[in-house]
PDB file of N, CA and C in Angstrom:
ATOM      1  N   UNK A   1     -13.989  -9.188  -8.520  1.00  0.00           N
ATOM      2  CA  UNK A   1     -14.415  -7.832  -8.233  1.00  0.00           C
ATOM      3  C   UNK A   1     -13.574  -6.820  -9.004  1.00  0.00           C
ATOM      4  N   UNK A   2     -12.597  -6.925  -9.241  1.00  0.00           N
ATOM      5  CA  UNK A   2     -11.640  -6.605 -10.162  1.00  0.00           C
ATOM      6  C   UNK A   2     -11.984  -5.695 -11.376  1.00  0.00           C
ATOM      7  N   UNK A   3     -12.452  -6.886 -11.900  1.00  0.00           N
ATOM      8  CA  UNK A   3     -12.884  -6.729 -13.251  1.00  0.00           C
ATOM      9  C   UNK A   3     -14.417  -6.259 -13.418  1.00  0.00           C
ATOM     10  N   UNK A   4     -14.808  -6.120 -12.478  1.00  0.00           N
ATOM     11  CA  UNK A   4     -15.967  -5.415 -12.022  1.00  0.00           C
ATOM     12  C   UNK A   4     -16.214  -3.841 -12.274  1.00  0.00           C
ATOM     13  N   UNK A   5     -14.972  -3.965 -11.074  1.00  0.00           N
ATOM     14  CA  UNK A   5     -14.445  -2.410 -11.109  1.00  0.00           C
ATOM     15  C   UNK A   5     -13.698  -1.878 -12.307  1.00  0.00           C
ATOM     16  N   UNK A   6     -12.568  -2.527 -12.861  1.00  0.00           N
ATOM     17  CA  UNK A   6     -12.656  -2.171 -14.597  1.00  0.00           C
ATOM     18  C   UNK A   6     -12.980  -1.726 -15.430  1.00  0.00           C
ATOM     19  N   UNK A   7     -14.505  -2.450 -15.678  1.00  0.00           N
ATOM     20  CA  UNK A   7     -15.615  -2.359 -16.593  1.00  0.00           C
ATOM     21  C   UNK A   7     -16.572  -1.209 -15.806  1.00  0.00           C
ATOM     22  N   UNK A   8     -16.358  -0.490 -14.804  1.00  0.00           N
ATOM     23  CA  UNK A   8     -17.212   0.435 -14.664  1.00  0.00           C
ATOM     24  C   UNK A   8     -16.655   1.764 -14.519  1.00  0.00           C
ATOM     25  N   UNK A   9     -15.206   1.303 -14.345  1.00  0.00           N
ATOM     26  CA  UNK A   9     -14.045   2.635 -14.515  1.00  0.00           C
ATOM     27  C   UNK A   9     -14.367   3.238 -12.975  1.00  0.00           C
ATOM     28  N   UNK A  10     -14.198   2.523 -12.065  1.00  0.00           N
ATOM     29  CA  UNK A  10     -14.203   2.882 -10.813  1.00  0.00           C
ATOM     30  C   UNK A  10     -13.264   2.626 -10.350  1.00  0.00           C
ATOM     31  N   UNK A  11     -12.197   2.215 -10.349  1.00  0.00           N
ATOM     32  CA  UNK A  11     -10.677   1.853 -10.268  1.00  0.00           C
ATOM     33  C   UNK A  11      -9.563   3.432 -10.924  1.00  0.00           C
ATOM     34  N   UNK A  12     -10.242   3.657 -11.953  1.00  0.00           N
ATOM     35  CA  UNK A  12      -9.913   4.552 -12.982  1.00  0.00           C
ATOM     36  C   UNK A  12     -10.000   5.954 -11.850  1.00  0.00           C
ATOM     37  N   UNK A  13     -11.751   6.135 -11.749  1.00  0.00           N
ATOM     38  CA  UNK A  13     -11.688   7.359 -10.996  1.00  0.00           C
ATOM     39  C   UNK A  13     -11.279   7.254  -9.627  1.00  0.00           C
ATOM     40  N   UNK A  14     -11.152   6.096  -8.939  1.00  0.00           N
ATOM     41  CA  UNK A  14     -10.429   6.384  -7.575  1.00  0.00           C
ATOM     42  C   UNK A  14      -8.595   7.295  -7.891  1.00  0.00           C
ATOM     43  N   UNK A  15      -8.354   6.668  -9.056  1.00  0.00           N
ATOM     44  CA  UNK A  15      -7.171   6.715  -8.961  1.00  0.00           C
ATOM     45  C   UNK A  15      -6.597   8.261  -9.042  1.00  0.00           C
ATOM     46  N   UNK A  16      -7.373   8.741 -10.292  1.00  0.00           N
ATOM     47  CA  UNK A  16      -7.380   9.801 -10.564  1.00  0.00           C
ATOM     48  C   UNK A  16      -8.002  10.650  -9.566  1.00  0.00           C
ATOM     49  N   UNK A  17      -8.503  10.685  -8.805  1.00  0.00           N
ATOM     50  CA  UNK A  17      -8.514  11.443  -7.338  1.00  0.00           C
ATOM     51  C   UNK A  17      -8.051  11.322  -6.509  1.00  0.00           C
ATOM     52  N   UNK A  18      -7.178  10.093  -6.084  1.00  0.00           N
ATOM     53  CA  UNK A  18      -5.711  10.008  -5.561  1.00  0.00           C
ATOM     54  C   UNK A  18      -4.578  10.931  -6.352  1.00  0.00           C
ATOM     55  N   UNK A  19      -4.535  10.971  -7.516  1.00  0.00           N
ATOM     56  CA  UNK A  19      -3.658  11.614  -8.000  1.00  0.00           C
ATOM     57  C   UNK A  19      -4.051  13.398  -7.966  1.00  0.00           C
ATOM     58  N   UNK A  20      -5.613  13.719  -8.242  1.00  0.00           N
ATOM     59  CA  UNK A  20      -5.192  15.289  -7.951  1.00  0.00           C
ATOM     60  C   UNK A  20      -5.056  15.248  -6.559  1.00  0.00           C
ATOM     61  N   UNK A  21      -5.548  14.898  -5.654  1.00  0.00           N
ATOM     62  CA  UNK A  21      -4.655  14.984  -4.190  1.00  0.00           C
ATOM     63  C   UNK A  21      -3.417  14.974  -3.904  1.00  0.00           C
ATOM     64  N   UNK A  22      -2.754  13.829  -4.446  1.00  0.00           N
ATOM     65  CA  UNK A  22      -1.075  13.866  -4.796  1.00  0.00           C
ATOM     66  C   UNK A  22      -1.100  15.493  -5.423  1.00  0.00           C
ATOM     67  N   UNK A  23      -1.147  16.048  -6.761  1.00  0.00           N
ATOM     68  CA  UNK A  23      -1.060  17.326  -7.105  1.00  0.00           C
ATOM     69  C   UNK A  23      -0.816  18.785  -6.257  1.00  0.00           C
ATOM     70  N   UNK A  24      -2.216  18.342  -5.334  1.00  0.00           N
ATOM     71  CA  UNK A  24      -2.649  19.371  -4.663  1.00  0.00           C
ATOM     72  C   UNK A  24      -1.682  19.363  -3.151  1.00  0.00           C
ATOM     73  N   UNK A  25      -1.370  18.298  -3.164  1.00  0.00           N
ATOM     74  CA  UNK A  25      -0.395  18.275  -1.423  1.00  0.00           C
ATOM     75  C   UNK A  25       0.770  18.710  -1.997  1.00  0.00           C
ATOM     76  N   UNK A  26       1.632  17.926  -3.051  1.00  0.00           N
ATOM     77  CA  UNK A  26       3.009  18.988  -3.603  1.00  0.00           C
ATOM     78  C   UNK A  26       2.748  20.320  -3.909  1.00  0.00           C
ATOM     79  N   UNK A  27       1.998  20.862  -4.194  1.00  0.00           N
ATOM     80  CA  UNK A  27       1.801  22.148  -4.409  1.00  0.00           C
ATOM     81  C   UNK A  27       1.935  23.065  -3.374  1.00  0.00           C
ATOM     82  N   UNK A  28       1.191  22.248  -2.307  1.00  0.00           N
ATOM     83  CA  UNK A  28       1.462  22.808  -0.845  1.00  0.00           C
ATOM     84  C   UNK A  28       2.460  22.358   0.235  1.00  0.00           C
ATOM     85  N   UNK A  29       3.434  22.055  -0.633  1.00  0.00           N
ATOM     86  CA  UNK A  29       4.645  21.388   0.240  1.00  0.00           C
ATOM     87  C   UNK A  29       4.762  20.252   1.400  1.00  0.00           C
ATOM     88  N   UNK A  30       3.505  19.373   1.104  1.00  0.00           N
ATOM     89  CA  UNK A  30       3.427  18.528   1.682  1.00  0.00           C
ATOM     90  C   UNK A  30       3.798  16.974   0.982  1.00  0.00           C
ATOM     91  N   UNK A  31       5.112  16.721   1.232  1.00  0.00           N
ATOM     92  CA  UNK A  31       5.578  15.985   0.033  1.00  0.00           C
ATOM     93  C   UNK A  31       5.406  14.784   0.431  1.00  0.00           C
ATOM     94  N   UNK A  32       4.826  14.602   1.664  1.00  0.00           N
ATOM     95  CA  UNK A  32       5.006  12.951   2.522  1.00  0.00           C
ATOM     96  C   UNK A  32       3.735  12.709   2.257  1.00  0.00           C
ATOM     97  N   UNK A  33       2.478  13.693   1.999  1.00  0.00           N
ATOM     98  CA  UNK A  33       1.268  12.967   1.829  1.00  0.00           C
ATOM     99  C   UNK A  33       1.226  13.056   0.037  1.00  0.00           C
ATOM    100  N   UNK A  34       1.331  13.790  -0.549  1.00  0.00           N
ATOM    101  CA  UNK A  34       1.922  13.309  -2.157  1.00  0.00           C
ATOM    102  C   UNK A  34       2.352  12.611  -2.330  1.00  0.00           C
ATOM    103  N   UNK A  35       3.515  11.744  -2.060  1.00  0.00           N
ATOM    104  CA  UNK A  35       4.078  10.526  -2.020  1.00  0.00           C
ATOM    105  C   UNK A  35       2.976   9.357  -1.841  1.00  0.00           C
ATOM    106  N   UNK A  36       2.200   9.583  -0.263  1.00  0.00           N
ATOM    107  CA  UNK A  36       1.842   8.242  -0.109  1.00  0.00           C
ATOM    108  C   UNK A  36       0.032   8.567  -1.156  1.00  0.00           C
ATOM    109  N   UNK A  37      -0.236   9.132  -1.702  1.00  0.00           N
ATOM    110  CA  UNK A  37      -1.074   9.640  -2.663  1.00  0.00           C
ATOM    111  C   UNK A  37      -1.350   9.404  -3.880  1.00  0.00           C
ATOM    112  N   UNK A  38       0.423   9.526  -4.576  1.00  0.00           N
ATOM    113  CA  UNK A  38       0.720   9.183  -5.909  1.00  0.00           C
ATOM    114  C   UNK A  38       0.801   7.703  -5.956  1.00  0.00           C
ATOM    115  N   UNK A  39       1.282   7.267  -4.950  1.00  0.00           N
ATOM    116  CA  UNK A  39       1.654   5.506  -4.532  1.00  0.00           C
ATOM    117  C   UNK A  39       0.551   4.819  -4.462  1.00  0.00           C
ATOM    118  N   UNK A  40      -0.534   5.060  -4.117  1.00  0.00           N
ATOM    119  CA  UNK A  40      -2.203   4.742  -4.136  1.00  0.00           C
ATOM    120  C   UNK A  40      -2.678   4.767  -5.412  1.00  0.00           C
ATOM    121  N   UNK A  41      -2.345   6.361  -5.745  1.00  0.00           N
ATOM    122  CA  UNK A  41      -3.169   5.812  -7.299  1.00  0.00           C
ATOM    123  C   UNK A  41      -2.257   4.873  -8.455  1.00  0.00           C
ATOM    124  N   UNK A  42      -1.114   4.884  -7.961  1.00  0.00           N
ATOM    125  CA  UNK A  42      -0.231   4.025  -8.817  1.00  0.00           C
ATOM    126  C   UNK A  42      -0.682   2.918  -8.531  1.00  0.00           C
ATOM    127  N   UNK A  43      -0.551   2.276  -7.423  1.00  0.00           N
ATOM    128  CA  UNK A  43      -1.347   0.864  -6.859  1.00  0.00           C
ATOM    129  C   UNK A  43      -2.604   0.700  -7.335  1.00  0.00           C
ATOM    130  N   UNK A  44      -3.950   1.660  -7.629  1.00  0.00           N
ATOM    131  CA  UNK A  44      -4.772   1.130  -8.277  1.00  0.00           C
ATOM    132  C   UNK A  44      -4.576   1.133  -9.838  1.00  0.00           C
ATOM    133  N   UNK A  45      -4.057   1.877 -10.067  1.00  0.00           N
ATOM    134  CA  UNK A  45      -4.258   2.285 -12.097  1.00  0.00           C
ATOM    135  C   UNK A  45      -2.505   1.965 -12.572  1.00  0.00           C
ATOM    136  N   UNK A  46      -1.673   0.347 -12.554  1.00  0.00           N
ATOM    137  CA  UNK A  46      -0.543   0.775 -12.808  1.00  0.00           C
ATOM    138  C   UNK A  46      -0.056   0.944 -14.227  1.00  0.00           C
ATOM    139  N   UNK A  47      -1.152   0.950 -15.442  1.00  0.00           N
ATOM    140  CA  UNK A  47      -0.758   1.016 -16.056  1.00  0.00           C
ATOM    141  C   UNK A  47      -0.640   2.442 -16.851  1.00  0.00           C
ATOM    142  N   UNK A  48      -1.207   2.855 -15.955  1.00  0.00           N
ATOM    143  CA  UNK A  48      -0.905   4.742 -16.412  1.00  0.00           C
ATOM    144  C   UNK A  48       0.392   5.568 -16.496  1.00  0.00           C
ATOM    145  N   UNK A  49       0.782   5.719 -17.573  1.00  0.00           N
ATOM    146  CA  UNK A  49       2.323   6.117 -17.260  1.00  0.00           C
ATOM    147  C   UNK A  49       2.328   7.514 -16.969  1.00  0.00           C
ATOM    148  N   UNK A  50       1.202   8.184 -16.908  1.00  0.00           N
ATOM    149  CA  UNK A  50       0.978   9.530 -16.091  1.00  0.00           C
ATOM    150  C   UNK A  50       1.647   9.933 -14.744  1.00  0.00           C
ATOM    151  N   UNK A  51       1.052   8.566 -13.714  1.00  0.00           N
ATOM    152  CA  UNK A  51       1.301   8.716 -12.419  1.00  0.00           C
ATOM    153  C   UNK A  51       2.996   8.126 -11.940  1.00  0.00           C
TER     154      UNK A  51
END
């Protein structure tokens, strides 16, 4: 399923909407749900050296 998700870049965009959420909670000083936010999309996409 993996590689499923891969090849359809649905792994990709979960991640990256974990991450503007991460964005959007530090912004608003919510650093405990940014954390567990950025850690999600890191867990799906780890090879992004963005996140």
């Amino acid at each position: 399923m993996a590689a499923l998700n891969q090849r359809l870049g649905l792994t990709r965009y979960e991640a990256d909407e974990y991450y503007k959420r991460a964005l959007e909670a530090y912004r608003k000083g919510n650093f405990d749900a940014a954390i567990d936010a950025m850690n999600y999309a890191i867990e799906l996409l780890p090879t992004k050296a963005e996140y």
